[in-house]
C-alpha atoms as a PDB file:
ATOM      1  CA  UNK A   1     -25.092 -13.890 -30.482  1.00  0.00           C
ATOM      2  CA  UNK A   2     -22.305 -13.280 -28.330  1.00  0.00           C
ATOM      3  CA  UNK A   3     -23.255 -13.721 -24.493  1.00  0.00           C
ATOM      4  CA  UNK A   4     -22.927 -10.208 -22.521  1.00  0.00           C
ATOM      5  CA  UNK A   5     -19.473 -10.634 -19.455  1.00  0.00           C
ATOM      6  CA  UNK A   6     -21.453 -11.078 -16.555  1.00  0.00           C
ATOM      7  CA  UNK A   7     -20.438  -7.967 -14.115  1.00  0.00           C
ATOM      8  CA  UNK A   8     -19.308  -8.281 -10.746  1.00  0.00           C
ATOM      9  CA  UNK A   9     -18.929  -5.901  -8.144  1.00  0.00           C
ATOM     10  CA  UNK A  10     -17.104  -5.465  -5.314  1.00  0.00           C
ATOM     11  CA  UNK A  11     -18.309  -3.261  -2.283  1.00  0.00           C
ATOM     12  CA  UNK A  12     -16.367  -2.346   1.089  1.00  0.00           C
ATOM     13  CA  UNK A  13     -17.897  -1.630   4.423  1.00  0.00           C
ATOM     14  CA  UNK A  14     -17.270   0.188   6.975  1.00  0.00           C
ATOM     15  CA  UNK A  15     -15.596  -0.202  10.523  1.00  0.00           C
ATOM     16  CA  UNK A  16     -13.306   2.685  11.286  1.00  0.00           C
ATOM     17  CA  UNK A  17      -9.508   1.224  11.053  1.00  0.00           C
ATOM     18  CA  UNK A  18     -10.332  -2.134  11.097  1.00  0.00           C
ATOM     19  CA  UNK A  19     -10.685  -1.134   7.332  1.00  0.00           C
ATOM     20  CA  UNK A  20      -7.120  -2.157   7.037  1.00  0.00           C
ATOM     21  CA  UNK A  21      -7.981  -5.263   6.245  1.00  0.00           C
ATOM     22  CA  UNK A  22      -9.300  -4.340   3.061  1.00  0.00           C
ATOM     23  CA  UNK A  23      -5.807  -4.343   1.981  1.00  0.00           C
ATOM     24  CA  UNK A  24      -5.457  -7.838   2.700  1.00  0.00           C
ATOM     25  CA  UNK A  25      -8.619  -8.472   0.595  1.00  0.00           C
ATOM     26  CA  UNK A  26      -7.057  -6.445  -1.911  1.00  0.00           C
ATOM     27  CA  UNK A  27      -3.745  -8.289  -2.254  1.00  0.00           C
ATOM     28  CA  UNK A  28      -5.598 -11.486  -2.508  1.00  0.00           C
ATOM     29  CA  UNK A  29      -7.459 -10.656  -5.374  1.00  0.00           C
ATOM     30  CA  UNK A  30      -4.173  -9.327  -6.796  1.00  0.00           C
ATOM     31  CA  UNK A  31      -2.747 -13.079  -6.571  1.00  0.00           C
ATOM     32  CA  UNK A  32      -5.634 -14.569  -8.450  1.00  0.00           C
ATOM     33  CA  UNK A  33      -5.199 -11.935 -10.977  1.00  0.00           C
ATOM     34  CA  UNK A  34      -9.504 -10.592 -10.433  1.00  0.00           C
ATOM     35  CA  UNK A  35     -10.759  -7.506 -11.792  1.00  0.00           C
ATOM     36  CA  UNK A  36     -13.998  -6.028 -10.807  1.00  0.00           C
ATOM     37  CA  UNK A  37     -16.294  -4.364 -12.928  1.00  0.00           C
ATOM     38  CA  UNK A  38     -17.700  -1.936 -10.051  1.00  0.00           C
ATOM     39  CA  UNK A  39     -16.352  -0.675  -6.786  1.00  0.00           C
ATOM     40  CA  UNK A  40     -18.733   1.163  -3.899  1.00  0.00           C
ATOM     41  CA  UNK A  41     -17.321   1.616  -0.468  1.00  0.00           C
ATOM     42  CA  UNK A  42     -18.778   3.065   2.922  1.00  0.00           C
ATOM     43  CA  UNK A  43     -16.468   5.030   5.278  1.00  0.00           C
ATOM     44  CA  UNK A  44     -13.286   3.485   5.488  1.00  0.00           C
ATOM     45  CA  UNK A  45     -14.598   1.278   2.702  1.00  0.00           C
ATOM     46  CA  UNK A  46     -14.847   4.193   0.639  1.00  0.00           C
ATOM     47  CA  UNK A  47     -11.178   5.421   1.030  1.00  0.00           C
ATOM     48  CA  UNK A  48      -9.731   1.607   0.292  1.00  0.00           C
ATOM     49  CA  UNK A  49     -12.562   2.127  -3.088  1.00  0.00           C
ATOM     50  CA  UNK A  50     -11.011   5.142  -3.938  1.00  0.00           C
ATOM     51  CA  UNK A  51      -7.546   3.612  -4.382  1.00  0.00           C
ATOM     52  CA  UNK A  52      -8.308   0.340  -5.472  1.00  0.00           C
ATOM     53  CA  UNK A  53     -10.788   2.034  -8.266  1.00  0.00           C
ATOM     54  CA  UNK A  54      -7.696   4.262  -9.131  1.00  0.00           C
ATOM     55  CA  UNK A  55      -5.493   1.384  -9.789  1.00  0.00           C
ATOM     56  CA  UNK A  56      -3.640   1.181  -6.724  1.00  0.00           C
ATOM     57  CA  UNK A  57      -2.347  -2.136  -6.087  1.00  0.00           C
ATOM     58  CA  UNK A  58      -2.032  -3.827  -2.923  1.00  0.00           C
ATOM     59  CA  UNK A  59       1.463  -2.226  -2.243  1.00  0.00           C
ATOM     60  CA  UNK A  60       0.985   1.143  -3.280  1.00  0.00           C
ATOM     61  CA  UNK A  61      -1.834   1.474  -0.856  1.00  0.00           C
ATOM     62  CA  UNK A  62       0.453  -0.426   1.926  1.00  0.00           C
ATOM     63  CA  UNK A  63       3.101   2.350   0.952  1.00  0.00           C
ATOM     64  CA  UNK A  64       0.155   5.028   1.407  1.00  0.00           C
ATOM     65  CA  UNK A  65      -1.397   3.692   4.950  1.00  0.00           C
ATOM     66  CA  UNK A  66       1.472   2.333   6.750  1.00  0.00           C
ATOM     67  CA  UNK A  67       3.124   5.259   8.595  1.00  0.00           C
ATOM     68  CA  UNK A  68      -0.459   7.028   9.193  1.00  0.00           C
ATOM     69  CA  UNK A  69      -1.338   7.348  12.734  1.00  0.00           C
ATOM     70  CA  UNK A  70      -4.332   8.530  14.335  1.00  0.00           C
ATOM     71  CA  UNK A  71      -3.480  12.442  14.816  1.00  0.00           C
ATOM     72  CA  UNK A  72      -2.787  12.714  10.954  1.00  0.00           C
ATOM     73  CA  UNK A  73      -6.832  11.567  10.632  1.00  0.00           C
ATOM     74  CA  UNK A  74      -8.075  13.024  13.916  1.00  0.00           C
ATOM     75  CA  UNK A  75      -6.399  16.268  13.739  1.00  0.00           C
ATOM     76  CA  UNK A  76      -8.265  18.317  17.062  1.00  0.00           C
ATOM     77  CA  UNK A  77      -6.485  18.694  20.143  1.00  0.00           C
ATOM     78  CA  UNK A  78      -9.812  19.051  22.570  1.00  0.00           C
ATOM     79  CA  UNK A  79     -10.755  16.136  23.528  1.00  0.00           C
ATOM     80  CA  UNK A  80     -14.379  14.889  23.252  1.00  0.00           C
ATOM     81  CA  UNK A  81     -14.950  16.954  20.800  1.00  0.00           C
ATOM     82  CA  UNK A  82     -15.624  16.470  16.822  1.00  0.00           C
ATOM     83  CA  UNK A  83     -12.227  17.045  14.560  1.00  0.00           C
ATOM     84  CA  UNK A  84     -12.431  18.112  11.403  1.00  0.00           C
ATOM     85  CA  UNK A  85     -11.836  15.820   8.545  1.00  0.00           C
ATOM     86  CA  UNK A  86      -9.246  17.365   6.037  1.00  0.00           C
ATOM     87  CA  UNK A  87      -6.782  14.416   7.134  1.00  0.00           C
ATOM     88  CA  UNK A  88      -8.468  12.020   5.197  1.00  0.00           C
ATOM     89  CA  UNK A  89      -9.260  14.373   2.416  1.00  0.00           C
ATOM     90  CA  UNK A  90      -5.208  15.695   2.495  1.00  0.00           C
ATOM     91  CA  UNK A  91      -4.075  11.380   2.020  1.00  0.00           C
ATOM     92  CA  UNK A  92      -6.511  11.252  -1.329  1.00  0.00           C
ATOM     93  CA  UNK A  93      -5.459  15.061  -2.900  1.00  0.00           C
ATOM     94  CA  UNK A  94      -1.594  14.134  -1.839  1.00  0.00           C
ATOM     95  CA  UNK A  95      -1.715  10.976  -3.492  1.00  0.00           C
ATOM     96  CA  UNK A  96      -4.629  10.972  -6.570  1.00  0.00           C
ATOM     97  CA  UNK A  97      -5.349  14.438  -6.560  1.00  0.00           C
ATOM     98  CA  UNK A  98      -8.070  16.668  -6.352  1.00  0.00           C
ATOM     99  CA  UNK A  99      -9.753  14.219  -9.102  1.00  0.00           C
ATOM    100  CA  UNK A 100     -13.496  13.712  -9.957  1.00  0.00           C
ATOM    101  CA  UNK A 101     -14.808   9.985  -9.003  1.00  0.00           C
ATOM    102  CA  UNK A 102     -15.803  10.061 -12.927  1.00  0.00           C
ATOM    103  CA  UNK A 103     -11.695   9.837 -13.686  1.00  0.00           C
ATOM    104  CA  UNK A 104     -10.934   6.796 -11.518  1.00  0.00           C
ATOM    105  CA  UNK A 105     -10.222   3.916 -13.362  1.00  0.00           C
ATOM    106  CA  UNK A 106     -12.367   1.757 -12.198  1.00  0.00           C
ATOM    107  CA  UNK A 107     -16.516   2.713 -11.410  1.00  0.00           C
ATOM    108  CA  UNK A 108     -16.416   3.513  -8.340  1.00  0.00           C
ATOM    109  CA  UNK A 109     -19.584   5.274  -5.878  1.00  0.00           C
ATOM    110  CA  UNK A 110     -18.825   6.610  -2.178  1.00  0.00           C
ATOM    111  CA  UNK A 111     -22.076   5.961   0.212  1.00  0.00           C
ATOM    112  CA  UNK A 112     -22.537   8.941   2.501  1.00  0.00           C
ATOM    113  CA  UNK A 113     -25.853  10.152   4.425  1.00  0.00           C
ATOM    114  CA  UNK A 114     -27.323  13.996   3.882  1.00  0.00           C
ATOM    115  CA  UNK A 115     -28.244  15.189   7.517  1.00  0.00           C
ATOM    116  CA  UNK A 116     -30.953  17.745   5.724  1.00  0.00           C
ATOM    117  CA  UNK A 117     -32.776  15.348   3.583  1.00  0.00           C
ATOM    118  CA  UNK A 118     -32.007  12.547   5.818  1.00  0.00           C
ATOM    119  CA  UNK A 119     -31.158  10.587   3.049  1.00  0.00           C
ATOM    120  CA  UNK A 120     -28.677   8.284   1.584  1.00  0.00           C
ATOM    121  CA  UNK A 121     -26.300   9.656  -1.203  1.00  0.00           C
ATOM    122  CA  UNK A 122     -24.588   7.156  -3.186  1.00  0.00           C
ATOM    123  CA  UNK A 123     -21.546   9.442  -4.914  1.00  0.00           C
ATOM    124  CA  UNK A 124     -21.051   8.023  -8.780  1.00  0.00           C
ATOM    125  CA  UNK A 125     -19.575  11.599  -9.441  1.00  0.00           C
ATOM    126  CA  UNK A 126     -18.481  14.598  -8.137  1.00  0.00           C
ATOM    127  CA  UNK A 127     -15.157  15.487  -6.338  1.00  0.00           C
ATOM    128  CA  UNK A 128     -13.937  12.482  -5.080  1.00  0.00           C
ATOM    129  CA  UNK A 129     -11.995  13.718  -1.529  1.00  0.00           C
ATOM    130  CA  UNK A 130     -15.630  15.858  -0.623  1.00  0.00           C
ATOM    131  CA  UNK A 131     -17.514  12.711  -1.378  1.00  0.00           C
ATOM    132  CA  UNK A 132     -14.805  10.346   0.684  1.00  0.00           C
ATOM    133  CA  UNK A 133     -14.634  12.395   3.567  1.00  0.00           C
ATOM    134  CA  UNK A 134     -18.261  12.915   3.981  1.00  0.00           C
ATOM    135  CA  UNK A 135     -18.625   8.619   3.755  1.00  0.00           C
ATOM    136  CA  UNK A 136     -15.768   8.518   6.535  1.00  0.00           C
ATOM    137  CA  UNK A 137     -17.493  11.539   8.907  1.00  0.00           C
ATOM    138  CA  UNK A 138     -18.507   9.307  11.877  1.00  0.00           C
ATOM    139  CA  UNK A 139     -20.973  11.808  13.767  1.00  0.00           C
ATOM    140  CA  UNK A 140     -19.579  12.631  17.303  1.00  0.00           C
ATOM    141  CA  UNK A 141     -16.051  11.369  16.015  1.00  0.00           C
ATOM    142  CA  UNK A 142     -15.958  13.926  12.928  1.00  0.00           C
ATOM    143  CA  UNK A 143     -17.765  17.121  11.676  1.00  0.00           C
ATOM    144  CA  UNK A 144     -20.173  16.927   8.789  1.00  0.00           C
ATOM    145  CA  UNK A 145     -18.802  17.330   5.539  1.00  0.00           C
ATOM    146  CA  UNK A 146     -20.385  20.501   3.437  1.00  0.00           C
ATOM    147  CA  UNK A 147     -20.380  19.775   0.066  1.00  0.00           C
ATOM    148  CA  UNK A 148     -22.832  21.476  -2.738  1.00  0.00           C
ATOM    149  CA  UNK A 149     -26.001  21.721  -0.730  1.00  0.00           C
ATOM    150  CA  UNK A 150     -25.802  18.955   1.229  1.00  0.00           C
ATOM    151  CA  UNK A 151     -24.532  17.820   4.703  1.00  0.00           C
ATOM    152  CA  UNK A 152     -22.805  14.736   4.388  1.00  0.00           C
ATOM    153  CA  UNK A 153     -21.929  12.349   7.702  1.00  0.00           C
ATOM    154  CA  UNK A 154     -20.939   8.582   7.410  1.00  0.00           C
ATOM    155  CA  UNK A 155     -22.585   6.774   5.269  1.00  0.00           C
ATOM    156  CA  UNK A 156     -23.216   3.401   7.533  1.00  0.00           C
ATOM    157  CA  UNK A 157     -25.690   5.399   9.786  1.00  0.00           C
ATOM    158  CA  UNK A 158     -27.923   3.430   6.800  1.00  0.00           C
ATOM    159  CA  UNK A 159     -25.595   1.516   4.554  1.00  0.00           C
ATOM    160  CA  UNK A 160     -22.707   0.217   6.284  1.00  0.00           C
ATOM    161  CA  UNK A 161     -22.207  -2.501   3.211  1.00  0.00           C
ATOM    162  CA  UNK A 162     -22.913  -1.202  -0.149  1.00  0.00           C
ATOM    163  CA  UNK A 163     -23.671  -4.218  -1.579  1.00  0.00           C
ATOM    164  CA  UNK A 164     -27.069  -2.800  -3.392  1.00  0.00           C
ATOM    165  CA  UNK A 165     -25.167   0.015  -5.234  1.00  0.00           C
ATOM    166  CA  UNK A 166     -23.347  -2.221  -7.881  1.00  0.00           C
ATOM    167  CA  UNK A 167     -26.214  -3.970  -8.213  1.00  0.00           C
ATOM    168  CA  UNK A 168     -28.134  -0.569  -9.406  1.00  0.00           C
ATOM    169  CA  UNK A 169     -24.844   0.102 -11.878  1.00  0.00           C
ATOM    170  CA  UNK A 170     -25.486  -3.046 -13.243  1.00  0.00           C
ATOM    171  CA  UNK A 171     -23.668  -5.698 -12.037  1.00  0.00           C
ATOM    172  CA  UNK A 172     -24.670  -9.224 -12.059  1.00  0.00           C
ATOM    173  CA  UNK A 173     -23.118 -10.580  -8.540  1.00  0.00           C
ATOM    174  CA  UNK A 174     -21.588  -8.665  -5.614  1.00  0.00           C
ATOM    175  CA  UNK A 175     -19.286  -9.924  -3.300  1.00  0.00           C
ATOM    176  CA  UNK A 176     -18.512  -7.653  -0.184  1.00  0.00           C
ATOM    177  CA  UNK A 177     -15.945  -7.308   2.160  1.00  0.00           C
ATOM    178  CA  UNK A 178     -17.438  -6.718   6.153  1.00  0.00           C
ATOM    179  CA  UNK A 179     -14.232  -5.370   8.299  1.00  0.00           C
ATOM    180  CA  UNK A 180     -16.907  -5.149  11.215  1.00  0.00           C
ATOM    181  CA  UNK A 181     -18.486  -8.388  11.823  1.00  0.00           C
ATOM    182  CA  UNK A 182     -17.895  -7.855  15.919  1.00  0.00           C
ATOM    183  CA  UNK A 183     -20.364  -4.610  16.027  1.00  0.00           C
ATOM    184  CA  UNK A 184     -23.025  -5.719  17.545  1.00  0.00           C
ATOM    185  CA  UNK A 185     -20.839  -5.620  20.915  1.00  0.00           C
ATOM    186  CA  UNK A 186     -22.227  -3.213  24.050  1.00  0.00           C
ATOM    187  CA  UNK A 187     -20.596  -1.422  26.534  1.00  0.00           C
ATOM    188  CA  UNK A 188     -20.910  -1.196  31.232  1.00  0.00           C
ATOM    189  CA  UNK A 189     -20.029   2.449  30.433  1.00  0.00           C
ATOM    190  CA  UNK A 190     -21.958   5.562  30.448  1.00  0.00           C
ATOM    191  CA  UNK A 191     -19.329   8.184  29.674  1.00  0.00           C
ATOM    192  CA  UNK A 192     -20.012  10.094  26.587  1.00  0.00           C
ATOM    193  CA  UNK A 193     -17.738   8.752  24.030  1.00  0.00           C
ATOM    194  CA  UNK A 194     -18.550   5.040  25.091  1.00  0.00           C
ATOM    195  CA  UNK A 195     -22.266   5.429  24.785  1.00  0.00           C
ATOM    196  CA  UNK A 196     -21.979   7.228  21.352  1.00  0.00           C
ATOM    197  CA  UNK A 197     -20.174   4.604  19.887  1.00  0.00           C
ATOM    198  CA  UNK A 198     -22.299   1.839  21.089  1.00  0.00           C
ATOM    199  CA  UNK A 199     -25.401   4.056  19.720  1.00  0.00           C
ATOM    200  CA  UNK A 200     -23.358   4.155  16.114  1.00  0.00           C
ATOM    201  CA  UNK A 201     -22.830   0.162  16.630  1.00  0.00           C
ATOM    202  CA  UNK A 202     -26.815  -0.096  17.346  1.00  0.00           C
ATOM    203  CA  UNK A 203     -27.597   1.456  14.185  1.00  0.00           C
ATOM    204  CA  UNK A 204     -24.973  -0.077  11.930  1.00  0.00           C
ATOM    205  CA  UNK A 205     -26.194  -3.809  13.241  1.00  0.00           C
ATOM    206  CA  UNK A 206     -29.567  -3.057  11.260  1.00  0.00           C
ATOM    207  CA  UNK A 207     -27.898  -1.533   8.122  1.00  0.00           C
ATOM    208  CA  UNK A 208     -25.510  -4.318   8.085  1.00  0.00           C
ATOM    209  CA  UNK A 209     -28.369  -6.603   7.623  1.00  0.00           C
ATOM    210  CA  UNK A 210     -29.412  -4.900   4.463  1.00  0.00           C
ATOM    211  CA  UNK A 211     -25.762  -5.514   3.028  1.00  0.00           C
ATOM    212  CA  UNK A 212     -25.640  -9.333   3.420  1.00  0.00           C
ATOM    213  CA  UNK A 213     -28.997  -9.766   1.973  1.00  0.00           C
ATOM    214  CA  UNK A 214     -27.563  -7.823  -1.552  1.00  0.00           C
ATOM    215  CA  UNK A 215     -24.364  -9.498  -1.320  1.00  0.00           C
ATOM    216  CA  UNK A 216     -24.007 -13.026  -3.197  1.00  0.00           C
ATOM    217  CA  UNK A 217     -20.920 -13.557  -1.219  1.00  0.00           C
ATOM    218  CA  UNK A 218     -19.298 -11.906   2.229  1.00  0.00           C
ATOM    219  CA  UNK A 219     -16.042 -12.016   3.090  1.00  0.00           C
ATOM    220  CA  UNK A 220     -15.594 -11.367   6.848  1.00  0.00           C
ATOM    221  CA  UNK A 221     -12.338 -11.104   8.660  1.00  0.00           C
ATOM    222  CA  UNK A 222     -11.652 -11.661  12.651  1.00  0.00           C
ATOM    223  CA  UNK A 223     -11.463  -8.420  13.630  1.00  0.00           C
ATOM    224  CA  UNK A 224     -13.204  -8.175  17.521  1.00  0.00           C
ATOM    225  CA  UNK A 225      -9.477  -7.900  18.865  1.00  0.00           C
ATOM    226  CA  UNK A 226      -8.994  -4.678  17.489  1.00  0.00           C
ATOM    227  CA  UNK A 227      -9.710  -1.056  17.866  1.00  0.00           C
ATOM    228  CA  UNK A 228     -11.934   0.492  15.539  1.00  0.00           C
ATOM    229  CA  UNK A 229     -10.718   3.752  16.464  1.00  0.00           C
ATOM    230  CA  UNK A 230      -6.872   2.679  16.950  1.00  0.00           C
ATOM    231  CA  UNK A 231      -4.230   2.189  14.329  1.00  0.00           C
ATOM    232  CA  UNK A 232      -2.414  -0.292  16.842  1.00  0.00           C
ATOM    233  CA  UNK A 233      -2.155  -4.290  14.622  1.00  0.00           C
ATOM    234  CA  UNK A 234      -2.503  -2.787  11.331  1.00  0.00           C
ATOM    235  CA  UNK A 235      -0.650  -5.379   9.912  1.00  0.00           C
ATOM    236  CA  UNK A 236      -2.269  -7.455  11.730  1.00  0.00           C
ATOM    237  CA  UNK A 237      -5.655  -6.332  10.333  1.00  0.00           C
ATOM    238  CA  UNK A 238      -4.358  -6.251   6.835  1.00  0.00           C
ATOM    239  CA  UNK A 239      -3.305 -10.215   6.990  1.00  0.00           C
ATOM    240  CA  UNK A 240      -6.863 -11.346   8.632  1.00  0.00           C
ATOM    241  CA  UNK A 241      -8.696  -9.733   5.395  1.00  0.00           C
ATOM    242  CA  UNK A 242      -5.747 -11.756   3.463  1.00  0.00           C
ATOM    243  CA  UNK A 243      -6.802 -15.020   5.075  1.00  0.00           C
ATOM    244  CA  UNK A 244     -10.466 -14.680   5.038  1.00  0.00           C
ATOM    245  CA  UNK A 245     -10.265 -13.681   1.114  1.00  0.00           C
ATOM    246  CA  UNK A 246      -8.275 -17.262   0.218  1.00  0.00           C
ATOM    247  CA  UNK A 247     -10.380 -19.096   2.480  1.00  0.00           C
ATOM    248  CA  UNK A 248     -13.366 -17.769   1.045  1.00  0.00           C
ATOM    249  CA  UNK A 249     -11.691 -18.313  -2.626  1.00  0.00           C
ATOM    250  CA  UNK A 250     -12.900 -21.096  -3.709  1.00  0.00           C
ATOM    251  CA  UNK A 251     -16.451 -19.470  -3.469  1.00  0.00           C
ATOM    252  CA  UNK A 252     -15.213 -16.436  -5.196  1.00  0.00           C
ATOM    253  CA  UNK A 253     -13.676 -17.952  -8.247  1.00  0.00           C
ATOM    254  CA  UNK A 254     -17.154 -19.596  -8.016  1.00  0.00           C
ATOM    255  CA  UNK A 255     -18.704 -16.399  -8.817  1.00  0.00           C
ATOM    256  CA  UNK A 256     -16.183 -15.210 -11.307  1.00  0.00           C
ATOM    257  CA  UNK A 257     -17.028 -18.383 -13.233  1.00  0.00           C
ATOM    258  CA  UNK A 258     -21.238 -18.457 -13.645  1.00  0.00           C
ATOM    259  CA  UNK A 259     -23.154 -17.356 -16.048  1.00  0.00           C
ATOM    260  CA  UNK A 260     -24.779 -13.995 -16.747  1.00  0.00           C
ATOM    261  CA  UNK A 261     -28.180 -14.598 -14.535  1.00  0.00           C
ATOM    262  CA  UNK A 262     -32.009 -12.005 -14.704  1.00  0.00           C
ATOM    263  CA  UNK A 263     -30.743  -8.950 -12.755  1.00  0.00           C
ATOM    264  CA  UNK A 264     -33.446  -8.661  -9.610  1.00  0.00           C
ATOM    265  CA  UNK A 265     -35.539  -5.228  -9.826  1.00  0.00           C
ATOM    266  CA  UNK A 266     -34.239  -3.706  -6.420  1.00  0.00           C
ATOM    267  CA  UNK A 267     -36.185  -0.104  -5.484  1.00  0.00           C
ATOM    268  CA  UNK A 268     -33.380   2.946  -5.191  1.00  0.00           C
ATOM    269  CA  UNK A 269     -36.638   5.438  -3.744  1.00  0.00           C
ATOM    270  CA  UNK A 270     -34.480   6.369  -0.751  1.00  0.00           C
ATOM    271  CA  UNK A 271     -31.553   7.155  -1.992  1.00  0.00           C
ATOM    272  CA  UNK A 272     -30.118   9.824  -3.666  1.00  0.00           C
ATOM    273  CA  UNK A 273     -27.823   8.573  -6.364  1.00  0.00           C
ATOM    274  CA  UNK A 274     -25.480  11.143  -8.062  1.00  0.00           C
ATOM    275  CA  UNK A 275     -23.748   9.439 -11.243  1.00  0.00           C
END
């Protein structure tokens, strides 16, 4: 009998715009030519999913990102107050259109979290800028997302590295890419913003947790230098996830060269999964 391609999957965490270094992860696995069977991303890991699951490569999503600055994501002009979130829908519609997740090229599942039900929704289907921009909807930062009958904010308030979800579409070995290995950093200050952040960074340390356990490999750029907020070093960002990714290649072609192994039950009780 022929032996079943193991499946690998590839999840991207969250961390605001350090997420630019995804792209650097990206155009790493570009040069040693891997493909990934299965692609789940939280916040900004969702929107560098979304791409790389539509077959954008490493330059076409340079070409998308490079000129964006923070007002065309953060569109209010009060400050301290939430913005809306249509600039990060407005970057997937302009440039894949208003497509279902189910047409991306690659499987692909956005992680967001349902402020009614309190729960985790892992996004197989559906519109994919409404499931994106609910993942990306930082509470305090953006306002919720209202999409079928759900409230939707950012989906590392409990799973800031989806490493679990490719493992419940099947896949054999993740390997994950954390953007935000600095968050467990506090703050002196007690105005508003400041605390709410660090609060956001409290929870996330927990959640983060859960992702290394699922993941069989993390790569983690060094990202404490920069903003998470702040599109300042973006190319920058994008050539520390390039360096951690070949340093960490040896490991990865590793991966990409075992066996099929017995899949681990893993319980899915908590979260809502639409596929």
């Amino acid at each position: 009998m022929r032996k079943r391609k193991i499946k690998i999957g590839l999840a991207f965490g969250g961390g605001g715009t350090r997420g630019f270094c995804h792209l650097g992860a990206v155009k790493a696995f570009e040069e040693f030519g891997l493909k990934f069977d299965f692609v789940s991303g939280t916040s900004a890991g969702s929107l560098a999913g979304a791409f790389y699951s539509a077959g954008y490569s490493y330059q076409q999503m340079y070409e998308v990102v490079k000129d964006i600055k923070e007002k065309d994501i953060r569109k209010n002009i009060i400050p301290f107050t939430p913005s809306k979130i249509d600039g990060v829908g407005d970057i997937l519609i302009n440039n894949l259109g208003d497509i279902d997740i189910k047409d991306l090229k690659i499987p692909f599942a956005a992680v967001a979290v349902d402020i009614k039900s309190t729960k985790e929704v892992c996004f197989a289907k559906g519109n994919l800028a409404k499931a994106v921009m609910g993942s990306c909807a930082v509470p305090g930062v953006f306002q919720p997302v209202v999409y079928n009958d759900m409230i939707l904010c950012d989906g590392g308030l409990q799973n800031t590295i989806p490493a679990d979800i490719p493992r419940y579409f099947g896949c054999d070995y993740v390997i994950s890419v954390d953007v935000n290995k600095s968050r467990t950093y506090g703050t002196d200050s007690t105005k508003f913003m400041d605390v709410l952040f660090c609060s956001i960074r409290i929870l996330m340390k927990s959640n983060a947790l859960r992702g290394y356990v699922n993941s069989d490999l993390i790569i983690a750029p060094e990202t404490k230098r920069f903003k998470s907020t702040k599109t300042d070093g973006m190319d920058e960002m994008i050539e520390e996830g390039y360096k951690a990714t070949i340093d960490a290649m040896p490991q990865i072609m590793e991966i990409f060269n075992r066996r099929r192994r017995n899949r681990k039950k893993y319980s899915f009780d908590d979260i809502k999964i639409i596929e």
